[in-house]
Protein backbone atom coordinates (compact mmCIF):
# COMPACT_ATOMS: atom_id res chain seq x y z
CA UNK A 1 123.17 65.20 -9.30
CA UNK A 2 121.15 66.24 -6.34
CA UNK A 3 117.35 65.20 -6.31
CA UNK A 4 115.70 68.45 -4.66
CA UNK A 5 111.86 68.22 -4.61
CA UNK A 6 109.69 70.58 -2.36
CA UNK A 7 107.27 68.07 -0.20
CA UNK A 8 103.86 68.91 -1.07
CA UNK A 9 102.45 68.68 2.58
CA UNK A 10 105.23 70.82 4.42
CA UNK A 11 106.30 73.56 1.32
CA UNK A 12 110.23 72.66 2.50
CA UNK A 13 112.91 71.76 0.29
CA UNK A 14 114.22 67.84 0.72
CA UNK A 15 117.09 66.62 -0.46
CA UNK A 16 118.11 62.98 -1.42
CA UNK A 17 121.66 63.07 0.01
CA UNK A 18 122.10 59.40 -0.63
CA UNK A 19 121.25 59.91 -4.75
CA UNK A 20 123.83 62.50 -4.26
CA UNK A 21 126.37 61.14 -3.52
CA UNK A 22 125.95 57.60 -5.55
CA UNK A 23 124.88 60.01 -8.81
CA UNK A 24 128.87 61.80 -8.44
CA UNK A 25 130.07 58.52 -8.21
CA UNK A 26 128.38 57.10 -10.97
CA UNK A 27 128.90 60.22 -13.37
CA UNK A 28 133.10 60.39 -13.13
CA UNK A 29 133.23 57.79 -14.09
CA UNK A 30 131.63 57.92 -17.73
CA UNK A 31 132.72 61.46 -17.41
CA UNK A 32 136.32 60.41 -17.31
CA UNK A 33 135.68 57.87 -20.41
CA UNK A 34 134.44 60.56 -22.39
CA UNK A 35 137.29 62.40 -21.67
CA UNK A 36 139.48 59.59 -22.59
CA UNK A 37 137.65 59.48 -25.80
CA UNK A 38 137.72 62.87 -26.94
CA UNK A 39 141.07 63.07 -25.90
CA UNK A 40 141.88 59.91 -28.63
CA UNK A 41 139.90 61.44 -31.02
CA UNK A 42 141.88 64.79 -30.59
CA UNK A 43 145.10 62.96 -31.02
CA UNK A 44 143.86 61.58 -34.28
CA UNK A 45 142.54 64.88 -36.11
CA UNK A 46 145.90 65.99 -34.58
CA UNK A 47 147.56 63.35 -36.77
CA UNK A 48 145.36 63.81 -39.60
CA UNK A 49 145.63 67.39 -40.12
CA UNK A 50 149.75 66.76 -39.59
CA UNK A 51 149.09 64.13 -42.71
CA UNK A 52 147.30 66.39 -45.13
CA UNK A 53 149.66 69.45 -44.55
CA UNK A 54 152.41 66.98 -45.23
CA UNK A 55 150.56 65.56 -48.57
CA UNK A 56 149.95 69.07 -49.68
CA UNK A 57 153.12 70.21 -48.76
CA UNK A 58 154.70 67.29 -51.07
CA UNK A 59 151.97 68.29 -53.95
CA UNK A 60 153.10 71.41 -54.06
CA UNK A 61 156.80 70.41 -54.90
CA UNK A 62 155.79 68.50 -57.28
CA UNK A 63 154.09 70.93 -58.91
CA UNK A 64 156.92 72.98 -58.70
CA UNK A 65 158.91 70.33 -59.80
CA UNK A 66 157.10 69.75 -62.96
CA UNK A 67 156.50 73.82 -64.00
CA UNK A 68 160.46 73.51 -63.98
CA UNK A 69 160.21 70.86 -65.77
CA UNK A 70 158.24 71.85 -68.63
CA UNK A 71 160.32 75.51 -68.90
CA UNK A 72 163.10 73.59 -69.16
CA UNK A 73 161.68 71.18 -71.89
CA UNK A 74 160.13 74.44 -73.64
CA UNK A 75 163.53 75.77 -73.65
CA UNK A 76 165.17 72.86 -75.14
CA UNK A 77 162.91 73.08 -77.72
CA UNK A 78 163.35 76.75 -78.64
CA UNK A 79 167.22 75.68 -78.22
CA UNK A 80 166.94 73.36 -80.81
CA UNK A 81 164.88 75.23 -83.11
CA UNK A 82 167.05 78.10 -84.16
């Protein structure tokens, strides 16, 4: 992050070189641990979403499971009715 200011006796631009260059330094490296972070935290809705398809993939057998069920259990009954 350059520090630009115009000096108010000569109208020029300055520059602080030295902030410069200390300021790039300084800012990769929490840039690069907020990259590591959101990077985690990607993973982790990666695995989360994975985790919920899964569970209502699983629900939705089971559901299936038990509508068979219950036709089938309905039918016995009209079986043993007549």
């Amino acid at each position: 992050m350059k520090s630009c200011f115009i000096a108010a006796d000569t109208g020029k631009d300055t520059h602080d070189e030295d902030a410069d260059i200390n300021s790039s330094e300084n800012d990769k490296q929490p840039l690069a641990k907020i990259i590591e972070k959101l990077h985690k935290e990607n993973e982790h809705l990666k695995q989360t979403s994975k985790d919920l398809y899964d569970s209502i993939k699983k629900t939705r057998i089971q559901e299936k499971v038990f509508a068979n069920v219950a036709v089938l259990k309905h039918g016995i009954k009209k079986l043993k009715g007549l």
